[in-house]
Every structure is written in C-alpha cells, then in structure tokens.
N, C-alpha and C. Protein backbone atom coordinates (compact mmCIF):
# COMPACT_ATOMS: atom_id res chain seq x y z
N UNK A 1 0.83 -1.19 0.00
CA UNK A 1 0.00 0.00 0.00
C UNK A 1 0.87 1.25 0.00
N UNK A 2 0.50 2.06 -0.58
CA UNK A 2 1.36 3.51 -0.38
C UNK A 2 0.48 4.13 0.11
N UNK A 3 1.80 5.00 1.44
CA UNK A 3 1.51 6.30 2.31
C UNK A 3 0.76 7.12 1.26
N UNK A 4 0.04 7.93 2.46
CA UNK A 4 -0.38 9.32 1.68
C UNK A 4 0.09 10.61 2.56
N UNK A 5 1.04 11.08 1.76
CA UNK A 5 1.73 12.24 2.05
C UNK A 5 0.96 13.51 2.26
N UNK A 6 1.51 14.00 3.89
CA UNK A 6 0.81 15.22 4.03
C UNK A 6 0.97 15.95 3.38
N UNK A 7 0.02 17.19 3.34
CA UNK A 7 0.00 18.13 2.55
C UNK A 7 0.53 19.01 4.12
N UNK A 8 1.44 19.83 3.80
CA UNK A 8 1.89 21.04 4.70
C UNK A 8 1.66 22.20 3.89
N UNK A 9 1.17 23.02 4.56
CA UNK A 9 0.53 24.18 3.93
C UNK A 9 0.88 25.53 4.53
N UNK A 10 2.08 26.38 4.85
CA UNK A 10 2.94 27.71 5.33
C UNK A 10 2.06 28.53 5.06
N UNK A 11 1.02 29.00 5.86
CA UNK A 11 0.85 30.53 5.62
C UNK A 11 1.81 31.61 5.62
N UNK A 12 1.32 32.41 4.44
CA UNK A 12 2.84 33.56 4.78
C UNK A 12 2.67 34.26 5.75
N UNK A 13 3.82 35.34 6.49
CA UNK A 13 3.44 35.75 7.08
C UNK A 13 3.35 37.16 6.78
N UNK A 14 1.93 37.57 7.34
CA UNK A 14 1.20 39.39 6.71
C UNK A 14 2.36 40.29 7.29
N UNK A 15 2.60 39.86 8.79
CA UNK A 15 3.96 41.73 9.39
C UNK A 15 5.30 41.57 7.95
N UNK A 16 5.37 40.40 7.19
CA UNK A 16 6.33 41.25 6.49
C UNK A 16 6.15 41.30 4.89
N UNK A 17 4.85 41.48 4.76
CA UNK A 17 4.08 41.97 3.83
C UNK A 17 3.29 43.35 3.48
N UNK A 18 3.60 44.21 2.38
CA UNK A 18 2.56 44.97 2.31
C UNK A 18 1.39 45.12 2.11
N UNK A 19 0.69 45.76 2.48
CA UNK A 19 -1.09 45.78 2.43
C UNK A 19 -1.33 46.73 1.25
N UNK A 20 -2.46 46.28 0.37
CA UNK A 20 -2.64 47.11 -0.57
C UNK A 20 -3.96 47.17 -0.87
N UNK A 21 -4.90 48.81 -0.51
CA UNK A 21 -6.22 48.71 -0.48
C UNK A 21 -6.96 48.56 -1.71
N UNK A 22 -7.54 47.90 -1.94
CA UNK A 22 -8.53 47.95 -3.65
C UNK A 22 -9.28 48.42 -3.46
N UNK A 23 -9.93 48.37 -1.99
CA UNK A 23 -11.44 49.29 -2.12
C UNK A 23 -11.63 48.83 -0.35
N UNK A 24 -12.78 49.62 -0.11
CA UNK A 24 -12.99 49.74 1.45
C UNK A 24 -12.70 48.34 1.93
N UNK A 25 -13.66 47.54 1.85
CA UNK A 25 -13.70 45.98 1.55
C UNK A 25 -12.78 44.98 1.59
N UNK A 26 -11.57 45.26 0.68
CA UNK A 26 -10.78 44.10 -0.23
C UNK A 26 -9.30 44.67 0.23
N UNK A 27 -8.41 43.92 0.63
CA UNK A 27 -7.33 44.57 1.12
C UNK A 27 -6.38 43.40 0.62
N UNK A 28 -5.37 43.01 -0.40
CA UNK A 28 -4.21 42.31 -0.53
C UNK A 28 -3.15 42.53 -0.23
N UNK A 29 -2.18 41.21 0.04
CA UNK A 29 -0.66 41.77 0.39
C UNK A 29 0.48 41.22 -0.43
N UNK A 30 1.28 42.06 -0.96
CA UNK A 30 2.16 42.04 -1.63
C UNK A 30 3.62 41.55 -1.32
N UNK A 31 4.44 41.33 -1.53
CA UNK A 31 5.88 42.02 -0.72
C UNK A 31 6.15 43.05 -0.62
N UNK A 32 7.15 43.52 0.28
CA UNK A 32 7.92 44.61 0.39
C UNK A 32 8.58 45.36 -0.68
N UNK A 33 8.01 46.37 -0.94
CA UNK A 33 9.01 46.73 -2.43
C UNK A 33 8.30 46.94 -3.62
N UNK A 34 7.55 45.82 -3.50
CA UNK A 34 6.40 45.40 -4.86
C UNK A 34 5.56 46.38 -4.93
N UNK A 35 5.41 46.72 -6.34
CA UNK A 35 4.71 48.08 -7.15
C UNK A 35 3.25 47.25 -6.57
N UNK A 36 2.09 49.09 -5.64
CA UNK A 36 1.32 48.45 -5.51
C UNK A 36 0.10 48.76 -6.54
N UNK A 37 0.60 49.79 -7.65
CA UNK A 37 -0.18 50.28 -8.65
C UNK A 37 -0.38 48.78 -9.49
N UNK A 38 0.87 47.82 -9.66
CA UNK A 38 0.79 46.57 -10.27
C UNK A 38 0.21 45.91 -10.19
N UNK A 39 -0.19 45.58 -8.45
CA UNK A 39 -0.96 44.83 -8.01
C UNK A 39 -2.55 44.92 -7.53
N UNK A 40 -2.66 46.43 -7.79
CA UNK A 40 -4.31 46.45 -8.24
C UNK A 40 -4.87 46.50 -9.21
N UNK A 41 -3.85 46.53 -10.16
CA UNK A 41 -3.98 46.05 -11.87
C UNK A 41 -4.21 44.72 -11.92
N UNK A 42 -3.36 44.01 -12.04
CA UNK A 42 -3.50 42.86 -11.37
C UNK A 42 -4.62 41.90 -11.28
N UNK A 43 -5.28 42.51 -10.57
CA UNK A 43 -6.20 42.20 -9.06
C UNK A 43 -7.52 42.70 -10.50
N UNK A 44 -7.45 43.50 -10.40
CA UNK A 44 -8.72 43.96 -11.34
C UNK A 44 -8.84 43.37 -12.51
N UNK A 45 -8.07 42.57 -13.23
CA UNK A 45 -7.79 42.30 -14.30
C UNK A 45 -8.13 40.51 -14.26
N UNK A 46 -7.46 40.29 -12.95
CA UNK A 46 -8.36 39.23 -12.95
C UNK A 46 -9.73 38.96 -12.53
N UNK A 47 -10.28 39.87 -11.83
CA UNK A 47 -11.73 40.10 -10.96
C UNK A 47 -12.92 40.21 -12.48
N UNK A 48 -11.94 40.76 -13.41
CA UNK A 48 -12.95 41.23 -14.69
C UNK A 48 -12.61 39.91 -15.62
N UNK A 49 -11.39 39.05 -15.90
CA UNK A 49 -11.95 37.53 -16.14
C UNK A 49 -12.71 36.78 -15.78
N UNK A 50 -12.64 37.37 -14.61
CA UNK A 50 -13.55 36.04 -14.00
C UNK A 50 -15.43 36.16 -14.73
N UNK A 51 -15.64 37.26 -14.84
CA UNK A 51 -17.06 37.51 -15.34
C UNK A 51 -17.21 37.17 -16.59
N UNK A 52 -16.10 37.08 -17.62
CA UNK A 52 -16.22 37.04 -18.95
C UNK A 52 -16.83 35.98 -19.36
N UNK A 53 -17.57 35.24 -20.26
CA UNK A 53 -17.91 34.01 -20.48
C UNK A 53 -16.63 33.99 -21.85
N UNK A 54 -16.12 32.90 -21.98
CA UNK A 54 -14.75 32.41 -22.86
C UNK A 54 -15.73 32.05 -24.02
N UNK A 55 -16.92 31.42 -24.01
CA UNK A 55 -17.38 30.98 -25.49
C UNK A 55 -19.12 31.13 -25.23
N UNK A 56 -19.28 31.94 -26.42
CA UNK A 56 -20.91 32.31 -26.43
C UNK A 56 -21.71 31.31 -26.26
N UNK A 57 -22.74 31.60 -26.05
CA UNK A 57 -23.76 30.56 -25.66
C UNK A 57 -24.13 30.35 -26.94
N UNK A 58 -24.82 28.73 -27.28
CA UNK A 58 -25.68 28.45 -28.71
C UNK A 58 -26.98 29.65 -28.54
N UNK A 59 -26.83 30.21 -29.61
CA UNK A 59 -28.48 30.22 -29.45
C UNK A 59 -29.64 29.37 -30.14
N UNK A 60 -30.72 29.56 -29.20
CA UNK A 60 -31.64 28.48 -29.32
C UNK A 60 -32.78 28.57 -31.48
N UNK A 61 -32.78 27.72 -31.59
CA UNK A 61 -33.17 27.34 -33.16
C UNK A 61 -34.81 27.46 -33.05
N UNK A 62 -34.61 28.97 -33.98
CA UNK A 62 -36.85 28.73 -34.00
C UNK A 62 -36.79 28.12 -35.05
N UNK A 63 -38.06 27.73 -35.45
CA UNK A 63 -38.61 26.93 -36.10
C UNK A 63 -39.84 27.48 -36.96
C-alpha cells in the first residue's frame, strides 16, 4: 500500500508583507518593495476575467 503524504501548507506571514487597499472591503498583500499600482492592476484584471464568459452561448433554433 502507499503512504499518503501530508499536505503542509505555510501561511505567509502578513507583518512582512505589504497591504494594498482595492477598495474599502478588499485589502491584498504584496511584498515589500512590490509596485502596488501593479498589483491592483493585477487584481482587477483578474476580478474582470472572471465575469467574462470564454465561449458564447448556442443560441436556441426557431422553427
């Protein structure tokens, strides 16, 4: 039989991370250093994939 290997999972840690506000709400952290204009680009850029549909719907066949 084979083991099943834990999964170990490191949260990073936030004190040596920067915080970067997107909006009242939504707060990400970056590294130290890291452009945070980048990372609400970023951030938005994927928030607005996510809504896109990748392939149109059929439309339905009258008759």
């Amino acid at each position: 039989m084979q083991e099943k290997k834990q999964t170990v999972f490191k949260t990073p840690d936030i004190t040596r991370m920067q915080e970067v506000v997107i909006n009242p709400r939504t707060k990400i952290y970056i590294a130290i250093g890291a452009d945070p204009e980048e990372a609400r680009s970023r951030y938005w850029a994927r928030q607005d994939a996510k809504g896109k549909v990748l392939l149109s719907p059929k439309k339905p066949v009258l008759s």
